[in-house]
Protein backbone atom coordinates (compact mmCIF):
# COMPACT_ATOMS: atom_id res chain seq x y z
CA UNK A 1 149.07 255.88 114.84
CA UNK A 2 151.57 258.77 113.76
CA UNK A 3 153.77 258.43 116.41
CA UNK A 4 156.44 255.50 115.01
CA UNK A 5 157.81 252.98 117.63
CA UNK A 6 160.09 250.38 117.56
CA UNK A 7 158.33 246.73 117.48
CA UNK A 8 159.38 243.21 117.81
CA UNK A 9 157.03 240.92 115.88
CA UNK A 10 157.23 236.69 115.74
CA UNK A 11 154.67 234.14 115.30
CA UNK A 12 154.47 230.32 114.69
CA UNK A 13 153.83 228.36 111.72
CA UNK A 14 149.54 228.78 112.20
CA UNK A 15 150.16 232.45 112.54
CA UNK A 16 153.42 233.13 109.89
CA UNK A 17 151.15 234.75 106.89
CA UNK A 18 149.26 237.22 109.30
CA UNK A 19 152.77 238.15 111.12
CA UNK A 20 153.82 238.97 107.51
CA UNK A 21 151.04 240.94 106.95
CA UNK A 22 151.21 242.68 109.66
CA UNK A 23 155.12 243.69 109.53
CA UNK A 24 154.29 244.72 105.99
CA UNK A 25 152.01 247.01 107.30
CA UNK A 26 153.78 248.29 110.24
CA UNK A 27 156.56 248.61 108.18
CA UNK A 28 154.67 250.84 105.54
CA UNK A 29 153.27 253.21 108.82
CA UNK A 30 157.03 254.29 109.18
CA UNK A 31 157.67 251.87 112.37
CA UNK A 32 160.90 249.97 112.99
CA UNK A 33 159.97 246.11 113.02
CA UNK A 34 162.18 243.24 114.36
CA UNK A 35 161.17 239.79 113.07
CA UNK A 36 161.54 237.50 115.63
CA UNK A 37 160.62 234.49 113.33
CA UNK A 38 158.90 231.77 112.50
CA UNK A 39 159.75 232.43 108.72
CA UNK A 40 157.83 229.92 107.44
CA UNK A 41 154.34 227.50 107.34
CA UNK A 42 156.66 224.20 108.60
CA UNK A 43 155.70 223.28 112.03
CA UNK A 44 157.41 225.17 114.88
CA UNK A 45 156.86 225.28 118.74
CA UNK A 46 155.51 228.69 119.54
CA UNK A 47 156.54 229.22 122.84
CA UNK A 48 160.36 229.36 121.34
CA UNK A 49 159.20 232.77 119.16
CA UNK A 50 156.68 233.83 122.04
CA UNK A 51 159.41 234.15 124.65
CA UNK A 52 161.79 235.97 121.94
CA UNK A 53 159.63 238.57 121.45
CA UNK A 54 158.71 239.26 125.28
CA UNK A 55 162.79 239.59 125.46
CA UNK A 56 163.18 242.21 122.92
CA UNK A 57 160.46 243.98 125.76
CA UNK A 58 161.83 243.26 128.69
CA UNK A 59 165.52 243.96 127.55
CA UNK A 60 164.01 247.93 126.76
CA UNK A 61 164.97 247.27 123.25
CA UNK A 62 161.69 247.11 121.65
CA UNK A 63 158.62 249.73 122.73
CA UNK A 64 155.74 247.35 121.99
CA UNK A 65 155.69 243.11 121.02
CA UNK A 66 153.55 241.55 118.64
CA UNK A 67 153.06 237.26 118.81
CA UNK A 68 150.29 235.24 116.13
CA UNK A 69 149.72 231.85 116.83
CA UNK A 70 146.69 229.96 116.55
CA UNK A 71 144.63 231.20 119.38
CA UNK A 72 146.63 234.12 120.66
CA UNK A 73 145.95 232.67 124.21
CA UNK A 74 149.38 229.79 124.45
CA UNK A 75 151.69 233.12 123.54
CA UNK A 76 149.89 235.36 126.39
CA UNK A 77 150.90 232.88 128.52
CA UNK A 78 154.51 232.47 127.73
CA UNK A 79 154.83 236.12 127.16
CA UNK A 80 153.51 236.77 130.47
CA UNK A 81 156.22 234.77 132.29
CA UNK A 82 159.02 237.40 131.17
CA UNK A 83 159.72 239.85 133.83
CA UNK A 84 158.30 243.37 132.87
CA UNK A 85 155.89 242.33 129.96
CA UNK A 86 152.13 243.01 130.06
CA UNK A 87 150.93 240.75 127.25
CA UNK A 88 147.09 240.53 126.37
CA UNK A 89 144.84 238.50 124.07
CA UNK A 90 142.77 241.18 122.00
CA UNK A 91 140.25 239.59 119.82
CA UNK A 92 138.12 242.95 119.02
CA UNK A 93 138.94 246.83 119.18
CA UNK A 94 137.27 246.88 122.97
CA UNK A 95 139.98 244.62 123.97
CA UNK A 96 142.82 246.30 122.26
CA UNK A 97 142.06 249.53 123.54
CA UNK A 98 141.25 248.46 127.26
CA UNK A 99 144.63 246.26 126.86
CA UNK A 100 145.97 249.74 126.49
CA UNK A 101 144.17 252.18 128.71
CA UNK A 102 143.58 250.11 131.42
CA UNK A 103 146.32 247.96 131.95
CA UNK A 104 149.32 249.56 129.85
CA UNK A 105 149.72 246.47 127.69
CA UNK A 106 153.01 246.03 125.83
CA UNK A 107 152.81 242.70 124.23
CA UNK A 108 149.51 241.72 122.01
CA UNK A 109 149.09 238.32 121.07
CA UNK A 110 146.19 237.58 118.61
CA UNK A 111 144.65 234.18 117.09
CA UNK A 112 145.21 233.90 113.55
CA UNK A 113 142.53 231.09 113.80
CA UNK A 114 140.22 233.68 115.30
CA UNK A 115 140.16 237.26 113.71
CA UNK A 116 140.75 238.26 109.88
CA UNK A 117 143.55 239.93 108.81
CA UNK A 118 141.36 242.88 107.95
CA UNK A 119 140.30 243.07 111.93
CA UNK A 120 143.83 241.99 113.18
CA UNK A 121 145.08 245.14 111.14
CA UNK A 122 142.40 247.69 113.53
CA UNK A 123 143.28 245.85 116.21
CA UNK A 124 146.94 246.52 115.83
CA UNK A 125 146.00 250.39 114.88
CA UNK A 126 143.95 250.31 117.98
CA UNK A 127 146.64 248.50 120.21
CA UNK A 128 149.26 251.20 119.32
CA UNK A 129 147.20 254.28 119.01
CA UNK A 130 145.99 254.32 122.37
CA UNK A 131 147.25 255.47 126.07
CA UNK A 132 147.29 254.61 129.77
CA UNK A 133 147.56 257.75 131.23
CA UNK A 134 144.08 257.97 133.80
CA UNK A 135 145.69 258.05 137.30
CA UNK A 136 143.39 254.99 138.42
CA UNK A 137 144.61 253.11 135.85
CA UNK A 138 148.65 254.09 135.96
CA UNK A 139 148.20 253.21 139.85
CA UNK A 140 147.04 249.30 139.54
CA UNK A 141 149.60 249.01 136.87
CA UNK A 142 152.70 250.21 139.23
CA UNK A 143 150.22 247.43 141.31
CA UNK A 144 151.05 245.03 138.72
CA UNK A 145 154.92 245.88 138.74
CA UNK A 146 155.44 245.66 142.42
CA UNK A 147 153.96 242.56 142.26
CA UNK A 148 156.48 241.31 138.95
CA UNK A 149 159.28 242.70 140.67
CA UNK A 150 158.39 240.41 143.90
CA UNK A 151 157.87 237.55 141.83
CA UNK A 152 161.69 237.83 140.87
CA UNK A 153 162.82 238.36 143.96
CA UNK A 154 161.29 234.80 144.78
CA UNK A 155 162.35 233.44 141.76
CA UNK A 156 165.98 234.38 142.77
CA UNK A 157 165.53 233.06 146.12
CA UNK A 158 166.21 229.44 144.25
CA UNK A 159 163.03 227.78 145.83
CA UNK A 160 164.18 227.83 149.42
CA UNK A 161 161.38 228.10 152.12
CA UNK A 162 161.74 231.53 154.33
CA UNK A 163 159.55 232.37 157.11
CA UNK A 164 158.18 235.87 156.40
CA UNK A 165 158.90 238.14 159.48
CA UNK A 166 156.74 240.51 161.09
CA UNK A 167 159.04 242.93 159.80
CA UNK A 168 158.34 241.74 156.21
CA UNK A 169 154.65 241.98 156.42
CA UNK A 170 154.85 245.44 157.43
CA UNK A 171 157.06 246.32 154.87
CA UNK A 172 154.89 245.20 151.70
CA UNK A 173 151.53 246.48 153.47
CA UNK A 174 153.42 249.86 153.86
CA UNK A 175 154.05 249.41 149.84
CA UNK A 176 150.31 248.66 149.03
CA UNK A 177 149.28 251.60 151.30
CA UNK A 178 151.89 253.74 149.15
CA UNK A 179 150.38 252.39 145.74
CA UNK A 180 146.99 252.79 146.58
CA UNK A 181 147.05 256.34 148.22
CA UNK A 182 150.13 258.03 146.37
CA UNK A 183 149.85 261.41 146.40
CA UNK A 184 147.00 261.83 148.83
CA UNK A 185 147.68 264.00 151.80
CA UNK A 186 147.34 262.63 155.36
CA UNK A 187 144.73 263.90 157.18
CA UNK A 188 145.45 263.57 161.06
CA UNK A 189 141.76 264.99 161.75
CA UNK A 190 140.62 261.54 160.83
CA UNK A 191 141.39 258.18 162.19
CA UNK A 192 144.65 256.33 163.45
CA UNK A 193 145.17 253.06 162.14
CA UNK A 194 148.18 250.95 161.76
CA UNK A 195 145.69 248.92 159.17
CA UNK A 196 145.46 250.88 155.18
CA UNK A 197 141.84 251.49 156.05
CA UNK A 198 139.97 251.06 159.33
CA UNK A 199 136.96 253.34 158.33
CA UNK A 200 136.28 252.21 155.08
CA UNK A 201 137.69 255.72 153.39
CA UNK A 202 140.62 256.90 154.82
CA UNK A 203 142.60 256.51 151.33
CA UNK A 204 139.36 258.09 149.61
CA UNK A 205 139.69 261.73 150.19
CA UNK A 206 140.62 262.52 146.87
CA UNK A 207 138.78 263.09 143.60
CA UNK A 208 139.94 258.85 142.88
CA UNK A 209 137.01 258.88 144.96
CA UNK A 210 134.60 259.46 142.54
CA UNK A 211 136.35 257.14 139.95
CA UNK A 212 135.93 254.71 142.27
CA UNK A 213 131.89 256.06 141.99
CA UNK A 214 131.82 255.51 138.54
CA UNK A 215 133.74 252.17 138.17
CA UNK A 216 132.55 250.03 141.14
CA UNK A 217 129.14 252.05 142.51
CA UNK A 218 127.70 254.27 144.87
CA UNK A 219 128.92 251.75 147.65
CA UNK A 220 132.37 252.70 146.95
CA UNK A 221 132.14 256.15 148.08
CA UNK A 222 132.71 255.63 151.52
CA UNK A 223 129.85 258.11 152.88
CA UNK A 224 128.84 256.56 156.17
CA UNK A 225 128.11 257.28 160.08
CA UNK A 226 130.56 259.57 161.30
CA UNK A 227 134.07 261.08 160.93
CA UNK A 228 133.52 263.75 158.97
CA UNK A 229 135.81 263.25 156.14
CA UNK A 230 134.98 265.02 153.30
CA UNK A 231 135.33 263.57 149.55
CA UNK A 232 136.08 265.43 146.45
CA UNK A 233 132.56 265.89 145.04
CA UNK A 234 133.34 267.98 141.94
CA UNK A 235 135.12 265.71 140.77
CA UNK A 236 132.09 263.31 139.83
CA UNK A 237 131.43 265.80 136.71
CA UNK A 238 134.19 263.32 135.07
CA UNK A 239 131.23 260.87 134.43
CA UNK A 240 128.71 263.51 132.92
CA UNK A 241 128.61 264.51 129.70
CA UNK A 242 127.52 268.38 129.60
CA UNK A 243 123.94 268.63 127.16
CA UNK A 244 122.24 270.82 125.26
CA UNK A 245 120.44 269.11 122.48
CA UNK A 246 117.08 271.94 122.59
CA UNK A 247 116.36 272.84 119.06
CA UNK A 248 116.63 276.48 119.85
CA UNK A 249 120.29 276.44 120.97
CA UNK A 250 122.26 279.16 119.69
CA UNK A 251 126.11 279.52 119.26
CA UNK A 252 126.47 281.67 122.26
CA UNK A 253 124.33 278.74 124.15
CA UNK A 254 127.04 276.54 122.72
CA UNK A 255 130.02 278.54 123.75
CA UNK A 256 128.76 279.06 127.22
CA UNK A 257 127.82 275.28 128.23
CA UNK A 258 132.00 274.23 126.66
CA UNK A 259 133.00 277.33 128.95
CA UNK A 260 130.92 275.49 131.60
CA UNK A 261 132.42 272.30 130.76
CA UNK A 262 136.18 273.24 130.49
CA UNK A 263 135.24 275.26 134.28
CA UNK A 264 134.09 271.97 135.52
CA UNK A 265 135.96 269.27 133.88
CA UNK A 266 133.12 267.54 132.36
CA UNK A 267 133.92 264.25 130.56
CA UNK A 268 132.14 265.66 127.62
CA UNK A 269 129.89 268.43 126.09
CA UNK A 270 127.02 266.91 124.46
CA UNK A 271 125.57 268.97 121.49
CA UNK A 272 123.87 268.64 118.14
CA UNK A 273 125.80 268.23 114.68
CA UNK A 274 125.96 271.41 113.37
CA UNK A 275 127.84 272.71 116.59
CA UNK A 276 130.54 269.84 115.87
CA UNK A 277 132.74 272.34 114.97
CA UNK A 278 132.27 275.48 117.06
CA UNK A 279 132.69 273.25 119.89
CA UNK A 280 135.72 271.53 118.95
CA UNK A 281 137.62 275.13 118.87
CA UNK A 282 136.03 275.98 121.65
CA UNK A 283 137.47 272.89 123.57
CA UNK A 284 140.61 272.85 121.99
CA UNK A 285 143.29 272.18 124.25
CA UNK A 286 141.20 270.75 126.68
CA UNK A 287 140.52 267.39 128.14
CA UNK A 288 136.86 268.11 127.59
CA UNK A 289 136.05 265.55 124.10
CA UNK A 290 133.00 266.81 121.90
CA UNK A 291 129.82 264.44 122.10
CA UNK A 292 127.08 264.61 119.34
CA UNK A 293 124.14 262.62 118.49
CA UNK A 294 123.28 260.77 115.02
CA UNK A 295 119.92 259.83 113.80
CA UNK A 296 118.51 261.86 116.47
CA UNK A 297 115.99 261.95 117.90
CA UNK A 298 113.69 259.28 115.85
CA UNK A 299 116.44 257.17 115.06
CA UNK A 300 114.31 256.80 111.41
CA UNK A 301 117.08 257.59 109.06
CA UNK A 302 118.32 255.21 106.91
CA UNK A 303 121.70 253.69 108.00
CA UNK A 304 124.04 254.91 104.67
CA UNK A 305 122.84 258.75 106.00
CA UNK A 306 123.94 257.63 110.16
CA UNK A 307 127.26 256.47 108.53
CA UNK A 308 127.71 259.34 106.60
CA UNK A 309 126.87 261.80 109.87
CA UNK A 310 129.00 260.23 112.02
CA UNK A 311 131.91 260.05 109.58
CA UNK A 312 131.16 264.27 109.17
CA UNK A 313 130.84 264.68 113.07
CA UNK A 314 134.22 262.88 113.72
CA UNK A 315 136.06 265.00 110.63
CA UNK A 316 134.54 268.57 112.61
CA UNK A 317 135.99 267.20 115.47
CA UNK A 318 133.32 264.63 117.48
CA UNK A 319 135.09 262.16 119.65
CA UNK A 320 132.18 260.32 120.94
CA UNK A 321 128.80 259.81 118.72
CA UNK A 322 125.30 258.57 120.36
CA UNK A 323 123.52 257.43 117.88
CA UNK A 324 119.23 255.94 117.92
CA UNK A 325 118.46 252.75 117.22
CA UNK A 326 115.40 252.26 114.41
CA UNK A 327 113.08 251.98 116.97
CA UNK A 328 110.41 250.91 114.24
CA UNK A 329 112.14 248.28 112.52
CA UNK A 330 113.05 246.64 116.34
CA UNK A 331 109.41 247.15 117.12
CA UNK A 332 108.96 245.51 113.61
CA UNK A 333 111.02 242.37 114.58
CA UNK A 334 113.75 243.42 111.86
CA UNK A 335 116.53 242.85 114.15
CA UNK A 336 118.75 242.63 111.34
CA UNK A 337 117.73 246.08 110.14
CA UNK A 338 119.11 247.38 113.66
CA UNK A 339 122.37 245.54 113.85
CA UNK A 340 123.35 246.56 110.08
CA UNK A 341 122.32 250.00 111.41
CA UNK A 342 124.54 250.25 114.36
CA UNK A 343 126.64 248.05 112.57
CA UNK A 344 126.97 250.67 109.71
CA UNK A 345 128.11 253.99 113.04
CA UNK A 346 130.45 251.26 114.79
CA UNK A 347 132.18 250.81 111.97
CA UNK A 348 132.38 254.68 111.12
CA UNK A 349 133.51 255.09 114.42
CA UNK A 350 136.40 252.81 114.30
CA UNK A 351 137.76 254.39 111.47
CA UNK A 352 137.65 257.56 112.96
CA UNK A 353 138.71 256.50 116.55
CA UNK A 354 135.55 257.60 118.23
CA UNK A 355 133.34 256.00 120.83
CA UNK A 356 129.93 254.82 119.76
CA UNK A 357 126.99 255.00 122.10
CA UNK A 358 123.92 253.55 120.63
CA UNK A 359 120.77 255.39 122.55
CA UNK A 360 117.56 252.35 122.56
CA UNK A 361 115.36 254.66 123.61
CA UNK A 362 113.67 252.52 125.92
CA UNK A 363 110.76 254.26 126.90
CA UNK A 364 109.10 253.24 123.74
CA UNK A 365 109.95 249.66 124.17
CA UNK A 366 108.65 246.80 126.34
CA UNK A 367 111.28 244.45 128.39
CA UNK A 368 111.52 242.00 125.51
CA UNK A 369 112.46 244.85 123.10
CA UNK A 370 115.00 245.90 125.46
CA UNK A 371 116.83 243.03 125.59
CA UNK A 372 116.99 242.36 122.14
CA UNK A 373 117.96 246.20 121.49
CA UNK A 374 121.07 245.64 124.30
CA UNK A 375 122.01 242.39 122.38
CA UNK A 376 122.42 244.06 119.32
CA UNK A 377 124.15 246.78 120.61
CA UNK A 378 126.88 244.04 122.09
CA UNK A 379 126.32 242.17 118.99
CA UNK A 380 127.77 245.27 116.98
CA UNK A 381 130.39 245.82 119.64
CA UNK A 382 129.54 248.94 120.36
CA UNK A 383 130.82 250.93 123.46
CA UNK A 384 128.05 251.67 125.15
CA UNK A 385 124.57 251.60 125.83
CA UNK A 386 122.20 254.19 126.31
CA UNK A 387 119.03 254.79 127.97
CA UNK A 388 117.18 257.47 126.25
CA UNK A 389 117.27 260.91 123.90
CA UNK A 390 115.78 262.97 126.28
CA UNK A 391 113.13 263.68 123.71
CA UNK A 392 110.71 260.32 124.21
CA UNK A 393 108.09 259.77 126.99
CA UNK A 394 110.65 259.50 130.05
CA UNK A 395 114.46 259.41 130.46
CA UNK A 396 116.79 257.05 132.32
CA UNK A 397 115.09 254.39 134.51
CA UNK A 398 116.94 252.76 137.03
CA UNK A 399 115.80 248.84 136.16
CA UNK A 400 116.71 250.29 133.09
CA UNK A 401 119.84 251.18 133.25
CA UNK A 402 120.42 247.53 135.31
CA UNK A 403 119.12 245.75 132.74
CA UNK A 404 121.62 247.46 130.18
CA UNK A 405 124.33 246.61 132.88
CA UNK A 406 123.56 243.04 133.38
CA UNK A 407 123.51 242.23 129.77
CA UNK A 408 126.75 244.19 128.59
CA UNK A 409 128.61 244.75 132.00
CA UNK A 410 130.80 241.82 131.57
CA UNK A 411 132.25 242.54 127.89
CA UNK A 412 133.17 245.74 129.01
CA UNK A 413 130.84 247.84 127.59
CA UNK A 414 129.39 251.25 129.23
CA UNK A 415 126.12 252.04 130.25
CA UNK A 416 125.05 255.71 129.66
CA UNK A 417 121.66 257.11 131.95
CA UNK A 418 120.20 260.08 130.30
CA UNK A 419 116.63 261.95 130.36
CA UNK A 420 115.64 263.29 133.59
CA UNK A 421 119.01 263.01 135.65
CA UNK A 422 118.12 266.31 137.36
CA UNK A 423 120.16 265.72 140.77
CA UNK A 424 122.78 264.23 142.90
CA UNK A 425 120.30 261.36 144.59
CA UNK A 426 119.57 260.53 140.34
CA UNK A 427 123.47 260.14 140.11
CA UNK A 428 123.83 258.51 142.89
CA UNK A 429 120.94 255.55 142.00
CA UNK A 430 121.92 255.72 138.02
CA UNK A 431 125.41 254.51 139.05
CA UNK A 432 124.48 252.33 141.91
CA UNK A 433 122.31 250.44 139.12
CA UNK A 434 125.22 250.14 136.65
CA UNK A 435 125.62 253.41 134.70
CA UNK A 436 129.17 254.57 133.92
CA UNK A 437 128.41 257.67 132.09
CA UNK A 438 125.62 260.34 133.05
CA UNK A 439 123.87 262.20 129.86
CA UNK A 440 122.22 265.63 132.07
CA UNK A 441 121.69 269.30 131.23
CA UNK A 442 121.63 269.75 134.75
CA UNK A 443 125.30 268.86 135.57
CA UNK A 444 126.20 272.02 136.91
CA UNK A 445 123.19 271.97 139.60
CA UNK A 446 124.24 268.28 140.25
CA UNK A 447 127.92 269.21 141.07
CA UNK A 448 126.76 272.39 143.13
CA UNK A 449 124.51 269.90 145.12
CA UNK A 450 127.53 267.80 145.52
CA UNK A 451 129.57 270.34 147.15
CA UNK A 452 127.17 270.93 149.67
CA UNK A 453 127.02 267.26 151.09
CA UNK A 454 128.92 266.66 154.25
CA UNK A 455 129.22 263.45 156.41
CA UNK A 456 127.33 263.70 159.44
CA UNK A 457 126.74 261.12 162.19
């Protein structure tokens, strides 16, 4: 949170003492805070402080708006009625940062009757350390403004009934089209359509494509029976996360498979501890974040030494940690054992800004044990959910990996297949069962296969 910005803060009377702690602490980062009000516990009406703040956004006077009330949810609502605000209800980190990197959020609202001032503080850091800047994600937010800035043409319209032309309806579908395929060349080898799409992909020749692979499934991809389009297949190595985890690695190994990943644009390279570092110069620069694994492979070690690991790994430079479960103490029943465990890396993780994956290792566990393991893992609010080290019995199942996505897919948590993902068909069923990340030495072979598919009839 170095960068300082300009807030407006207000609250009512249930949520004056955790505004006040928060402007204290905003004020102590270096940012320039605007108290909105309430300024005290008497009784006040908090959609009069609510829409004050959303002003100070939509005026451009204010970069981001803060609002406590009881249950964050009465100021999202009145915040959201203010042209050009984007207010959200975070009541975790996951929240905060999706508020941010998926839908550009410039208002938070949180429930002092909800979260601690302890987690309200994280959330905050969270809230205003983070981004939108993935091109899926900037394009459904200009979505989102078109659709404001129509709203207030209606509004000015003063309630009076128009009949919507022909004209009209051509006009706004033209804008949708625009929105949803900026940027994308026309390709007049392909299909005529006065419709956005008549074959399913005409809008999907780009490497959004593949996003679209790895957020809604294989489905999305728009292979089918016969025009001969051609997607942008490389461009699925933004889902895999580059490995080498063999206990013989050697630096050079290292240097080669982050030359590999920065060649290939690889979401991540995946490597063991002691490589933290090497691999973090090597990747410097890049968009390529450094991966490592904690408690690995056994997932035995006691939880103060996985705290202590990750906190290393993220000071040489990790981004992302995957940390085991203790397999024995969930086979044991100790289920309290494993959430103070994962507990112990989330945590860690926060405080260093870096994702935690927690690998169950489910080869070694029956369905029951599953489930419990994936409940824990939400339970700890973890980021994602893994299949496997690579080093037990088998890797990545599919009813696996659907399991994993049933049971955390609507909290927003990610799924990662790894162990065994050898090819493009392994991809292809992985994230058709619910995977958003791929864990596979064999990346390189899988995007080389991917190249070589065409469309045929």
């Amino acid at each position: 949170m170095s960068e300082k910005k300009k807030i407006a803060i207000g609250a009512d009377h249930g949520g004056f003492e955790m505004k006040e702690f928060l402007k204290e602490f905003l004020i102590k980062s270096g940012h320039s805070v605007i108290d909105c009000g309430t300024d005290s516990k008497d009784s006040v009406d908090y959609p009069k402080f609510a829409h004050a703040v959303a002003s100070k956004i939509s005026e451009g006077t204010e970069d981001f708006g803060i609002i406590v009330d009881g249950a964050g949810i009465g100021s999202a609502m009145v915040a959201n009625k203010v042209k050009g605000v984007r207010a959200a209800l975070c009541y975790d980190i996951s929240t905060a940062r999706n508020a941010r990197e998926h839908n550009d959020a410039n208002v938070l609202t949180l429930g002092a009757g909800l979260v601690g001032f302890d987690l309200a503080k994280q959330i905050l850091e969270i809230f205003l350390s983070y981004r939108c800047i993935a091109d899926r994600h900037l394009r459904r937010v200009q979505m989102i403004k078109y659709m404001d800035s129509q709203q207030g043409e209606k509004n000015q319209t003063e309630d009076k009934m128009i009949d919507i032309s022909n004209e009209d309806l051509a006009r706004v579908a033209e804008k949708i089209k625009i929105l949803m395929n900026q940027d994308s060349p026309k390709n007049d080898d392909h299909c005529d359509s006065d419709m956005i799409c008549r074959c399913g992909i005409c809008f999907e020749k780009k490497p959004e494509t593949i996003r679209k692979f790895i957020d809604f499934g294989v489905e999305r991809i728009g292979y089918h029976n016969g025009t001969g389009c051609e997607c942008v297949p490389e461009d699925i190595a933004k889902c895999i996360d580059h490995t080498l985890l063999k206990p013989d690695a050697t630096e050079n190994d290292i240097k080669r498979i982050c030359t590999e990943a920065k060649e290939y644009n690889f979401a991540a390279v995946c490597i063991s501890p002691s490589y933290v570092k090497l691999a973090a110069q090597e990747l410097a620069g890049t968009s390529v974040k450094v991966c490592t694994v904690v408690g690995f492979p056994s997932g035995a070690h006691r939880s103060e030494i996985k705290a202590l690991e990750t906190r290393q790994a993220i000071r040489d430079g990790a981004k992302e940690i995957d940390m085991v479960i203790n397999i024995g103490a969930l086979k044991s029943g100790n289920d309290d054992l494993v959430y103070r465990d994962i507990r112990a890396v989330r945590e860690a993780c926060v405080d260093g800004s870096a994702v935690c994956k927690v690998i169950i290792e489910a080869a070694f566990l029956n369905d029951d044990e599953k489930k419990r393991a994936i409940q824990l893992a939400k339970k700890a609010r973890a980021d994602y959910v893994k299949t496997s080290t690579g080093f037990g019995p088998h890797g990545a199942t599919v009813d696996d990996v659907a399991l994993m996505s049933q049971i955390v897919g609507q909290v927003g948590m990610g799924v990662k297949a790894a162990g065994g993902i050898k090819s493009l068909q392994d991809v292809k069923e992985m994230v058709s069962a619910g995977a958003t990340r791929i864990g596979a030495s064999a990346g390189i072979k899988i995007i080389k296969e991917a190249k070589t598919v065409t469309l045929s009839n």
